[in-house]
PDB file of N, CA and C in Angstrom:
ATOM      1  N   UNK A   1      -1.301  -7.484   1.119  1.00  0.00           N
ATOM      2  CA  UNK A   1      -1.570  -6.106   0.733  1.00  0.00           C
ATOM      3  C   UNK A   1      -1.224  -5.139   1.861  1.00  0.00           C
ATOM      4  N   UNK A   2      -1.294  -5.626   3.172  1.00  0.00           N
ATOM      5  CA  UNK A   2      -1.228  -4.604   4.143  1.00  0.00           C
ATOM      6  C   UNK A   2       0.484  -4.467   4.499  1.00  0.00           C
ATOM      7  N   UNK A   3       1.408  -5.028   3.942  1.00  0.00           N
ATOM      8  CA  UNK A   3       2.473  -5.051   4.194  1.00  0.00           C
ATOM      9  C   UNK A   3       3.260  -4.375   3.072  1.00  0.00           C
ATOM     10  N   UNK A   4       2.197  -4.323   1.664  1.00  0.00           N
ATOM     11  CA  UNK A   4       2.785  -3.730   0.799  1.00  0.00           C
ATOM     12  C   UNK A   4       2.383  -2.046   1.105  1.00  0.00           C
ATOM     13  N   UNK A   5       1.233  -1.923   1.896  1.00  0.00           N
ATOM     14  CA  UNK A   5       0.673  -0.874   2.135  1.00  0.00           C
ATOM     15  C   UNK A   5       1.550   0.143   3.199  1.00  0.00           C
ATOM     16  N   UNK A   6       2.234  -1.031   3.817  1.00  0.00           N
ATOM     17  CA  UNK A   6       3.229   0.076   5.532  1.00  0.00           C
ATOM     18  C   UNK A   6       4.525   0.072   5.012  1.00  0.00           C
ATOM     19  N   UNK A   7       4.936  -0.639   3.203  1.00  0.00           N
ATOM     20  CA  UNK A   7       6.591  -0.458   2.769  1.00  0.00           C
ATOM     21  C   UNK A   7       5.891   0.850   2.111  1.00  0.00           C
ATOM     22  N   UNK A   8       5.236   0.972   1.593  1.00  0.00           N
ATOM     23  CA  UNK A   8       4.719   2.305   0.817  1.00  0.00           C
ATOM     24  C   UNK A   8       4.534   3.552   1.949  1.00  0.00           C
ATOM     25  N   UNK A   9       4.175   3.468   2.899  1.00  0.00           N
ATOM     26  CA  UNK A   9       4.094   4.280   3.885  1.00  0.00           C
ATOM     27  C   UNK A   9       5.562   4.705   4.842  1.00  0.00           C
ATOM     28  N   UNK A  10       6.274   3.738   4.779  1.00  0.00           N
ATOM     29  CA  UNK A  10       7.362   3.744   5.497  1.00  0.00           C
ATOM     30  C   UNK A  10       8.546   4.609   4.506  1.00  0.00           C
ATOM     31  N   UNK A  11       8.568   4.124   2.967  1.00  0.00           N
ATOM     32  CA  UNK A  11       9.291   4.947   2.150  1.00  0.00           C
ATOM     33  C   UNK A  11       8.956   6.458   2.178  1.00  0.00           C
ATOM     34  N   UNK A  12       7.585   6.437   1.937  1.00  0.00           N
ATOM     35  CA  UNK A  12       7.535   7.875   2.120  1.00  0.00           C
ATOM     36  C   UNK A  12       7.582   8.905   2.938  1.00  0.00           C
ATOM     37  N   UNK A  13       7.867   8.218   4.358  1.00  0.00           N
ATOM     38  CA  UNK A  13       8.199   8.290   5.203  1.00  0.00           C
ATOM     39  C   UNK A  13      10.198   9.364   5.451  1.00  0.00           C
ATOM     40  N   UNK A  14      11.181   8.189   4.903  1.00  0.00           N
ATOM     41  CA  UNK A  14      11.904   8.061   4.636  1.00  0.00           C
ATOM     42  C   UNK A  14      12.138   9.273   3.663  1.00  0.00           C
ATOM     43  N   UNK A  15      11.813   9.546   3.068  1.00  0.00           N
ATOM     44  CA  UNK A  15      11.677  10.157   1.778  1.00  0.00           C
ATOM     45  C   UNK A  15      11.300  11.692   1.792  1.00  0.00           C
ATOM     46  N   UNK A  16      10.410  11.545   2.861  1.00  0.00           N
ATOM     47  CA  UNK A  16      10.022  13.028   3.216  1.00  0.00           C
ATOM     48  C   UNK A  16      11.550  13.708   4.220  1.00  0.00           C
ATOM     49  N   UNK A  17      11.728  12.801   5.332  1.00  0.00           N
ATOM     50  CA  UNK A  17      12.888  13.410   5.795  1.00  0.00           C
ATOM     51  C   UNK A  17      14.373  13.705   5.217  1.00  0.00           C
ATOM     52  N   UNK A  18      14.740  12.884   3.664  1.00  0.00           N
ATOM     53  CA  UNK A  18      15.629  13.148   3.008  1.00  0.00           C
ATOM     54  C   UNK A  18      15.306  14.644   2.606  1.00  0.00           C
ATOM     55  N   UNK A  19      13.882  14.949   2.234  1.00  0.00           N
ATOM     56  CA  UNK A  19      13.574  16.045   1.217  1.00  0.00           C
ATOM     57  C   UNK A  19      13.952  17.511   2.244  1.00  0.00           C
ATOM     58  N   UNK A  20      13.560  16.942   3.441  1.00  0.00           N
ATOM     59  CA  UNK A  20      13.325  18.059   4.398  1.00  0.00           C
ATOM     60  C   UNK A  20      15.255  18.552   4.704  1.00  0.00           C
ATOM     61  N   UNK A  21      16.014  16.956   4.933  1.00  0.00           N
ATOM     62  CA  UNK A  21      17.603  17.205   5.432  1.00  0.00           C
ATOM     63  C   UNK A  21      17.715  18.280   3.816  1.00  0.00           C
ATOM     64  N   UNK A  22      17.338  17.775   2.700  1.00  0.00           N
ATOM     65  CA  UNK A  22      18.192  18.316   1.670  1.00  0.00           C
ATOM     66  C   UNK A  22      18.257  19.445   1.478  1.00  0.00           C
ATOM     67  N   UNK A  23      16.442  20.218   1.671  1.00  0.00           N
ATOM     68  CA  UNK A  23      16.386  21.796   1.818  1.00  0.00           C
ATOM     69  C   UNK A  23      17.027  22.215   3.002  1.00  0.00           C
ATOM     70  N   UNK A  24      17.230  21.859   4.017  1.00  0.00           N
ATOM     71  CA  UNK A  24      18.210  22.475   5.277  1.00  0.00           C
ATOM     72  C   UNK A  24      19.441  22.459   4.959  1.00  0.00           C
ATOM     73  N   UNK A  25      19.856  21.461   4.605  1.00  0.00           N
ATOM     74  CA  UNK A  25      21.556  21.438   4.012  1.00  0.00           C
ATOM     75  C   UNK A  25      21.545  23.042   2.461  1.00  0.00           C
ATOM     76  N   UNK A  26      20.450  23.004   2.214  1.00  0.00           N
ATOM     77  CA  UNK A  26      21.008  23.928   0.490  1.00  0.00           C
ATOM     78  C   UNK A  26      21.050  24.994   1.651  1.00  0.00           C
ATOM     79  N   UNK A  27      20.233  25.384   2.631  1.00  0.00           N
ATOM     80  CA  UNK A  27      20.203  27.101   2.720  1.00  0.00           C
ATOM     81  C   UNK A  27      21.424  26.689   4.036  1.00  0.00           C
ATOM     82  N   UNK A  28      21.852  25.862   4.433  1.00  0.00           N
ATOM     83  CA  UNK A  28      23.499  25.724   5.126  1.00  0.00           C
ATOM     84  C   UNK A  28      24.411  26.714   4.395  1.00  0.00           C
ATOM     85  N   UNK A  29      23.905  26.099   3.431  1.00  0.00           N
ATOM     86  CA  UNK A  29      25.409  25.908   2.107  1.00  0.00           C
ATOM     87  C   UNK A  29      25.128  27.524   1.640  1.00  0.00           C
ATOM     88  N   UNK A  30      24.073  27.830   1.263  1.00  0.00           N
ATOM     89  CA  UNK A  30      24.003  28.865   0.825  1.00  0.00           C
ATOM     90  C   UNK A  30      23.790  30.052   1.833  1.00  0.00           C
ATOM     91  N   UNK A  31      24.081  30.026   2.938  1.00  0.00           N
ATOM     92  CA  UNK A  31      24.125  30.772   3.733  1.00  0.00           C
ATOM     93  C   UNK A  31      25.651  30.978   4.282  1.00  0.00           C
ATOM     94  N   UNK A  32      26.373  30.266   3.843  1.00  0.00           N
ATOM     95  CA  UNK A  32      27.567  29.603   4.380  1.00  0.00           C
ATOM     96  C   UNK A  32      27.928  29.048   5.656  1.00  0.00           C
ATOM     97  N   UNK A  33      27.224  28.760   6.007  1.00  0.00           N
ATOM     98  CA  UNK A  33      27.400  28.156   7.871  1.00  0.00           C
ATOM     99  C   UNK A  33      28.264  26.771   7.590  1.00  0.00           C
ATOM    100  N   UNK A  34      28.364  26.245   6.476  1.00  0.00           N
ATOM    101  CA  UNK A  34      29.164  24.665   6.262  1.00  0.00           C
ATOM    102  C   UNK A  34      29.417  24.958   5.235  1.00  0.00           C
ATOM    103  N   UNK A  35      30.943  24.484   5.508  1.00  0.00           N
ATOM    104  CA  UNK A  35      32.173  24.716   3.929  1.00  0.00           C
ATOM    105  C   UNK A  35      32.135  23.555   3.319  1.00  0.00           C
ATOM    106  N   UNK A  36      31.394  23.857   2.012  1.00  0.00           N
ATOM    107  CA  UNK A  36      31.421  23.056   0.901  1.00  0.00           C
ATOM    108  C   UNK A  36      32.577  22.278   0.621  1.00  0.00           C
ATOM    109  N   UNK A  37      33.510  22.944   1.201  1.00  0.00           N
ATOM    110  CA  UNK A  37      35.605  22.572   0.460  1.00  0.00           C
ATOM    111  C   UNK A  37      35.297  21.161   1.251  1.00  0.00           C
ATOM    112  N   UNK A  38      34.782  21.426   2.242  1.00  0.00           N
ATOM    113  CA  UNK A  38      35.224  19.207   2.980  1.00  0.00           C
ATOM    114  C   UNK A  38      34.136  18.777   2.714  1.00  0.00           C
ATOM    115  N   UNK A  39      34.935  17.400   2.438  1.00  0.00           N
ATOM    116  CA  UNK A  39      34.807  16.302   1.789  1.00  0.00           C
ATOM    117  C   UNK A  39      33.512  15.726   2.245  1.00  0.00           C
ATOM    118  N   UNK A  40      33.636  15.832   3.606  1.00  0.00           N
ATOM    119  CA  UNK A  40      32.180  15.191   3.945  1.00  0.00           C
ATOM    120  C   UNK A  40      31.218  15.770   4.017  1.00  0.00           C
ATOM    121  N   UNK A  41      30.936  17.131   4.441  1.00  0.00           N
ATOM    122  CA  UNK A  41      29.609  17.578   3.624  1.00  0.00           C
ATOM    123  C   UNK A  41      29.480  17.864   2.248  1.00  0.00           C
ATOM    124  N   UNK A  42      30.990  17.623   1.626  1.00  0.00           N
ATOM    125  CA  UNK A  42      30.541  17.619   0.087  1.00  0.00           C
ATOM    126  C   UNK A  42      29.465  16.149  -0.574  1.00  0.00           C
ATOM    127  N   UNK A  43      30.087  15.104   0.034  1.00  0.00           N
ATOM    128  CA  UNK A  43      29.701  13.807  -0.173  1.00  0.00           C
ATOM    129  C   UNK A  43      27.836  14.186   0.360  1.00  0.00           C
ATOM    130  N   UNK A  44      27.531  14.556   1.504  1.00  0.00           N
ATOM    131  CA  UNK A  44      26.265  14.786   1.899  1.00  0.00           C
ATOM    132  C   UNK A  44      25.282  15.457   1.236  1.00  0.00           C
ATOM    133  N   UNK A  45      25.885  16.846   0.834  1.00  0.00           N
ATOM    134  CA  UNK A  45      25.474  17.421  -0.558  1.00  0.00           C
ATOM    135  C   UNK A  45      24.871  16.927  -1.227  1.00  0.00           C
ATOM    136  N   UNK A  46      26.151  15.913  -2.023  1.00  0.00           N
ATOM    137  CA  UNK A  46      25.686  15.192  -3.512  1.00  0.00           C
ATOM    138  C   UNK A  46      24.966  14.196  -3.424  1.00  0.00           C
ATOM    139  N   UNK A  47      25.050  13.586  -1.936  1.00  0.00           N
ATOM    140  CA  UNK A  47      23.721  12.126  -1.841  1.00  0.00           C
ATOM    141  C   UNK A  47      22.411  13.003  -1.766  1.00  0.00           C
ATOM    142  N   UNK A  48      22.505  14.004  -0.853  1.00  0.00           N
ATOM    143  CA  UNK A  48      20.996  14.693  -0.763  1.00  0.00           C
ATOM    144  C   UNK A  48      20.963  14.900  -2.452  1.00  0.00           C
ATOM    145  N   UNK A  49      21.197  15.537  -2.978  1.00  0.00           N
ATOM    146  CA  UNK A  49      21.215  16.488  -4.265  1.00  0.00           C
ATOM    147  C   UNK A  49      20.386  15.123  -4.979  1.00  0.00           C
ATOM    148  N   UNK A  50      21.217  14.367  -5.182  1.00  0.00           N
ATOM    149  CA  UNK A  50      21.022  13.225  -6.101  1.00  0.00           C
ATOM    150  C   UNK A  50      19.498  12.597  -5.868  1.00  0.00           C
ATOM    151  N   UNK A  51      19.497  12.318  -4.547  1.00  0.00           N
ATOM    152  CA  UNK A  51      17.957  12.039  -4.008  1.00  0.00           C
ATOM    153  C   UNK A  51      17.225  12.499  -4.146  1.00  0.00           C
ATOM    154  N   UNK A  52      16.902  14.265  -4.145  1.00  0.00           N
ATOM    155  CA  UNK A  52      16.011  14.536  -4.677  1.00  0.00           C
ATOM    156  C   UNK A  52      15.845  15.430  -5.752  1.00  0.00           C
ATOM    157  N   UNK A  53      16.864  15.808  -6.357  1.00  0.00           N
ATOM    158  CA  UNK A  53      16.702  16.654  -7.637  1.00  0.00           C
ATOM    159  C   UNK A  53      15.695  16.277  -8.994  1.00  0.00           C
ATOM    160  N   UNK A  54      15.935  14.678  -8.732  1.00  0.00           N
ATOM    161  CA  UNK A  54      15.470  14.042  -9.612  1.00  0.00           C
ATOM    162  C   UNK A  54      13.438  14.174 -10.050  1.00  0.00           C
ATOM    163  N   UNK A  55      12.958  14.292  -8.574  1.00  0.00           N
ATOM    164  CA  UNK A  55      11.851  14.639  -8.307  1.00  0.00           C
ATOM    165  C   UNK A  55      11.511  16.231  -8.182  1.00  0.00           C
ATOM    166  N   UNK A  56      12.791  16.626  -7.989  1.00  0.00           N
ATOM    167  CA  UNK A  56      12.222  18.810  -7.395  1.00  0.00           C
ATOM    168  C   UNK A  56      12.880  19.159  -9.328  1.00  0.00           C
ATOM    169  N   UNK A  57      13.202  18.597  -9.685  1.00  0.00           N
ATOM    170  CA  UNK A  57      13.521  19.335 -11.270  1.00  0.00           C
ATOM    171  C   UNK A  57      11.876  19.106 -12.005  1.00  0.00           C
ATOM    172  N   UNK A  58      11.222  18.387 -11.927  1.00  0.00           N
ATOM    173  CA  UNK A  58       9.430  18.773 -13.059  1.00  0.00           C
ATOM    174  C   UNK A  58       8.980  19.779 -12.022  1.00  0.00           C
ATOM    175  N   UNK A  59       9.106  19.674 -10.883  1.00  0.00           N
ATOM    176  CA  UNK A  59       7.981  20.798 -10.268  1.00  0.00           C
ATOM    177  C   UNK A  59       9.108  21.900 -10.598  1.00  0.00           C
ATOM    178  N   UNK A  60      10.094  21.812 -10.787  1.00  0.00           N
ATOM    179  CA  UNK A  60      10.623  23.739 -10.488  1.00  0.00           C
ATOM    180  C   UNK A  60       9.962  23.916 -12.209  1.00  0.00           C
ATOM    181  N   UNK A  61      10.224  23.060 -13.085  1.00  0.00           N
ATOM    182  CA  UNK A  61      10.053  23.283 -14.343  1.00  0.00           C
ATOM    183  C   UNK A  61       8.289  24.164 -14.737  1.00  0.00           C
ATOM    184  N   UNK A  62       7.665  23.571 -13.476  1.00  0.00           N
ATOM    185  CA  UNK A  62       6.129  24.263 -13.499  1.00  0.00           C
ATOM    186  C   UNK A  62       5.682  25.655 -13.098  1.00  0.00           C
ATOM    187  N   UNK A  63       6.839  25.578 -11.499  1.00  0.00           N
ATOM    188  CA  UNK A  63       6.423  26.474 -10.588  1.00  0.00           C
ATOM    189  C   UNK A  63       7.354  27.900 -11.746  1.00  0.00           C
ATOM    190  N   UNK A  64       6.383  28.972 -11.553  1.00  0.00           N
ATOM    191  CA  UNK A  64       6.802  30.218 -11.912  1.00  0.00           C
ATOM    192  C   UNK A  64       8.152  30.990 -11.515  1.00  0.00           C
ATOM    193  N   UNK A  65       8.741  31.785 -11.297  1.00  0.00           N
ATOM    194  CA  UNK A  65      10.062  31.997 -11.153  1.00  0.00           C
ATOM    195  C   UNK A  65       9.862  32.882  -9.978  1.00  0.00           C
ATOM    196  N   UNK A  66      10.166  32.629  -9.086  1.00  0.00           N
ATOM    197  CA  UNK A  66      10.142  33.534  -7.590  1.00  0.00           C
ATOM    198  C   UNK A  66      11.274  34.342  -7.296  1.00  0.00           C
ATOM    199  N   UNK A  67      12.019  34.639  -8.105  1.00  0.00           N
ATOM    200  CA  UNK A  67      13.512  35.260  -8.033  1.00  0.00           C
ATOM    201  C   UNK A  67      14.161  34.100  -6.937  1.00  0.00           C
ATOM    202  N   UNK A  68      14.951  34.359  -5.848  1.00  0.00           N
ATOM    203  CA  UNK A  68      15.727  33.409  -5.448  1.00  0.00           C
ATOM    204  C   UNK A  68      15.232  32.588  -4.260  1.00  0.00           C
ATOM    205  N   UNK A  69      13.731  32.528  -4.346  1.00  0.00           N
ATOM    206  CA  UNK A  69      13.196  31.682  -3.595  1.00  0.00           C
ATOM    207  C   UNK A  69      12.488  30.036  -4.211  1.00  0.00           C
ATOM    208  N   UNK A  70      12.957  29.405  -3.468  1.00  0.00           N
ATOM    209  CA  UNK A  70      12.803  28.141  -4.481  1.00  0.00           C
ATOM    210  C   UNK A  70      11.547  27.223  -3.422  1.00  0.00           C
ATOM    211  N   UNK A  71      10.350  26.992  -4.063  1.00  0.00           N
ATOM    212  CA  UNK A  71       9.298  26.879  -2.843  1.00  0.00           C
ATOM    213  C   UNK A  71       9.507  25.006  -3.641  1.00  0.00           C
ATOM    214  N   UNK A  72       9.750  24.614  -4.901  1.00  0.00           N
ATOM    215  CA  UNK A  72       9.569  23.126  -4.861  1.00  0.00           C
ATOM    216  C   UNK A  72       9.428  22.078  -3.821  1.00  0.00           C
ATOM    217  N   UNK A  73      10.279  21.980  -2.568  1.00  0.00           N
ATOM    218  CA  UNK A  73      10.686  20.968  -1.882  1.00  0.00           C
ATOM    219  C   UNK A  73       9.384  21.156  -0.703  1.00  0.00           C
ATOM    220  N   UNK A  74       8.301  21.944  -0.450  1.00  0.00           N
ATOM    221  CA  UNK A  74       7.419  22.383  -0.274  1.00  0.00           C
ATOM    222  C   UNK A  74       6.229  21.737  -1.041  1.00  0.00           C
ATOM    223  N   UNK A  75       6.343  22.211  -1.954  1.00  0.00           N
ATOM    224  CA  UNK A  75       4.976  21.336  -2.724  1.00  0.00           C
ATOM    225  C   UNK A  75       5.436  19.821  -2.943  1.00  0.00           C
ATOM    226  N   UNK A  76       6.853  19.341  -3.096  1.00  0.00           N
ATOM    227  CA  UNK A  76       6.633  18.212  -3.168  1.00  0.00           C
ATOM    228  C   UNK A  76       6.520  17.553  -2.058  1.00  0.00           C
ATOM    229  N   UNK A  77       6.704  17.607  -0.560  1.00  0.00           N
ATOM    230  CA  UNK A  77       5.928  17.871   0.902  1.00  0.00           C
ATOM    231  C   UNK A  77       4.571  17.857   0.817  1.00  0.00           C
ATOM    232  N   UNK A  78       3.945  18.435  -0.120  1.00  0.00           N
ATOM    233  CA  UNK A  78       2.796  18.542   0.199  1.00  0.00           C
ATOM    234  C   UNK A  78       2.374  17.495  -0.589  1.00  0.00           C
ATOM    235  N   UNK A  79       2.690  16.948  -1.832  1.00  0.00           N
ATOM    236  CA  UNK A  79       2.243  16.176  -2.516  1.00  0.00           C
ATOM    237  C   UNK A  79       2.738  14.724  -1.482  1.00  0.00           C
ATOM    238  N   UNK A  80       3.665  14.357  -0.926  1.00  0.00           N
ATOM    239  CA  UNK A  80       3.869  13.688  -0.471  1.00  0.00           C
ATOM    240  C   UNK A  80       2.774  13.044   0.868  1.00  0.00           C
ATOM    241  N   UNK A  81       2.593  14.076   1.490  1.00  0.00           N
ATOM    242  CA  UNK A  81       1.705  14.526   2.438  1.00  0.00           C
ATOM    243  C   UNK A  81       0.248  13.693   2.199  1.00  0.00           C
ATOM    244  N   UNK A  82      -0.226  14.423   0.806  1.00  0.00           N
ATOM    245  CA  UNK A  82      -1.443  13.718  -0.126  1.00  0.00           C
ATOM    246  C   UNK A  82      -1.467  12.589  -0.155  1.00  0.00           C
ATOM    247  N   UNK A  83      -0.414  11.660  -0.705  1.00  0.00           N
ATOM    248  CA  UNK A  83      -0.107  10.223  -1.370  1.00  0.00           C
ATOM    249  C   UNK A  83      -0.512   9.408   0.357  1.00  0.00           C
ATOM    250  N   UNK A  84       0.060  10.113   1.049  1.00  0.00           N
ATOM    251  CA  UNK A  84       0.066   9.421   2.494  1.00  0.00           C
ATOM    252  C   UNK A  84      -1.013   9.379   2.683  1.00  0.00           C
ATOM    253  N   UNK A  85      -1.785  10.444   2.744  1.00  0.00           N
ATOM    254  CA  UNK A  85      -3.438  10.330   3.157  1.00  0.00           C
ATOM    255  C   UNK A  85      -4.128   9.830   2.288  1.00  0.00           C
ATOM    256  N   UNK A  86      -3.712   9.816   1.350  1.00  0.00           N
ATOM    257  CA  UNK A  86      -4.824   8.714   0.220  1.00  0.00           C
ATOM    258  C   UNK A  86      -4.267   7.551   0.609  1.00  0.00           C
ATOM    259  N   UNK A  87      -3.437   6.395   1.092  1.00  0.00           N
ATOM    260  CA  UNK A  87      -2.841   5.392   1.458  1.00  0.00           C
ATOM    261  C   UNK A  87      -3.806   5.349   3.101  1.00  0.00           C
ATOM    262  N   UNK A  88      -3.714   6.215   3.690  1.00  0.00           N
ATOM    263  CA  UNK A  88      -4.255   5.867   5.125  1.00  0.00           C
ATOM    264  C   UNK A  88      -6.099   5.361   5.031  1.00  0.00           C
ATOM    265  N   UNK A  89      -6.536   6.452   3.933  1.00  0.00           N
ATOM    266  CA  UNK A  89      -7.972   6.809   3.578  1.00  0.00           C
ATOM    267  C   UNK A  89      -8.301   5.764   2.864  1.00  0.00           C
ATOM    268  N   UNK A  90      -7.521   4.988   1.790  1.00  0.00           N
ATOM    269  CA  UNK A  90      -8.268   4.077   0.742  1.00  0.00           C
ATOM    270  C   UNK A  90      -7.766   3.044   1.283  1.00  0.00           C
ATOM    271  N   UNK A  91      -6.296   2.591   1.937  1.00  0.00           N
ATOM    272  CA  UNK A  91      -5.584   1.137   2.249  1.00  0.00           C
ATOM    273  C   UNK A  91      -6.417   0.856   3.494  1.00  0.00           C
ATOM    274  N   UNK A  92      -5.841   1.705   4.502  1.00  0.00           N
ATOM    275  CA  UNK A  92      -6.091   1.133   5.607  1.00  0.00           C
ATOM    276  C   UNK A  92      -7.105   0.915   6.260  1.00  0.00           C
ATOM    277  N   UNK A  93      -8.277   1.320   6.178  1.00  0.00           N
ATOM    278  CA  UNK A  93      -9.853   1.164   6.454  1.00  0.00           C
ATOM    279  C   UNK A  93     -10.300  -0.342   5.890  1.00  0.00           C
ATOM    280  N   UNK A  94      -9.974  -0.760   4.669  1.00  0.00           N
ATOM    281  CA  UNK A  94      -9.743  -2.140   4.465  1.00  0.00           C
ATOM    282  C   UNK A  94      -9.925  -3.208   5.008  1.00  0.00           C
ATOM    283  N   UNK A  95      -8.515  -2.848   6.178  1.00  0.00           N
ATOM    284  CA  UNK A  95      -7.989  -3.594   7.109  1.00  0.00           C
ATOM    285  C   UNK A  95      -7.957  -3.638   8.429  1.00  0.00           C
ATOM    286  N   UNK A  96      -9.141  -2.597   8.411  1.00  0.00           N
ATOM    287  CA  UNK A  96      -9.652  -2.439   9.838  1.00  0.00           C
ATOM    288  C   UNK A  96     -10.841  -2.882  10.548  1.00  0.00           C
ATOM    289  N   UNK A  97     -12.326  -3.115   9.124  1.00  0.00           N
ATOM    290  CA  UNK A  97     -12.915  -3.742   8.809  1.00  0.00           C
ATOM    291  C   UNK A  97     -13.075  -5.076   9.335  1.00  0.00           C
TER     292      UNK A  97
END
């Protein structure tokens, strides 16, 4: 259990810093500081994009319309944040015992 407990911790881990590269790369892009036209930050783009759109598309679907501020990748940070501390709070005390 405690090993299934630090792959669960370690993904989300992982997971949080994709979320964090992906919002830094959109306001790159949308700021224009990195040209979309090459290939390799196009490819970077679409792996970020792909990684987490999948998860920031139900929360934008909730969150209210902020005109062109997009706070999703934020709350799902924060939800992420949560999952971690309920994992530290309910797993690991367990195993400390």
């Amino acid at each position: 259990m405690l090993s299934l407990a630090v792959l669960i911790d370690k993904v989300i881990d992982i997971y949080t810093w994709i979320v964090i590269a992906g919002a830094i790369m959109s306001w790159l892009v949308a700021f224009g500081v990195v040209n979309i036209s090459n290939k390799f930050i196009r490819m970077v783009v679409d792996v970020l994009y792909r990684l987490t759109e999948p998860v920031l598309r139900p929360i934008r679907r909730i969150l209210p319309n902020l005109g062109g501020v997009d706070i999703s990748p934020v709350i799902l940070l924060l939800g992420l944040f949560f999952v971690r501390s309920l994992l530290w709070e309910y797993v690991w005390p367990a195993f400390i015992r």
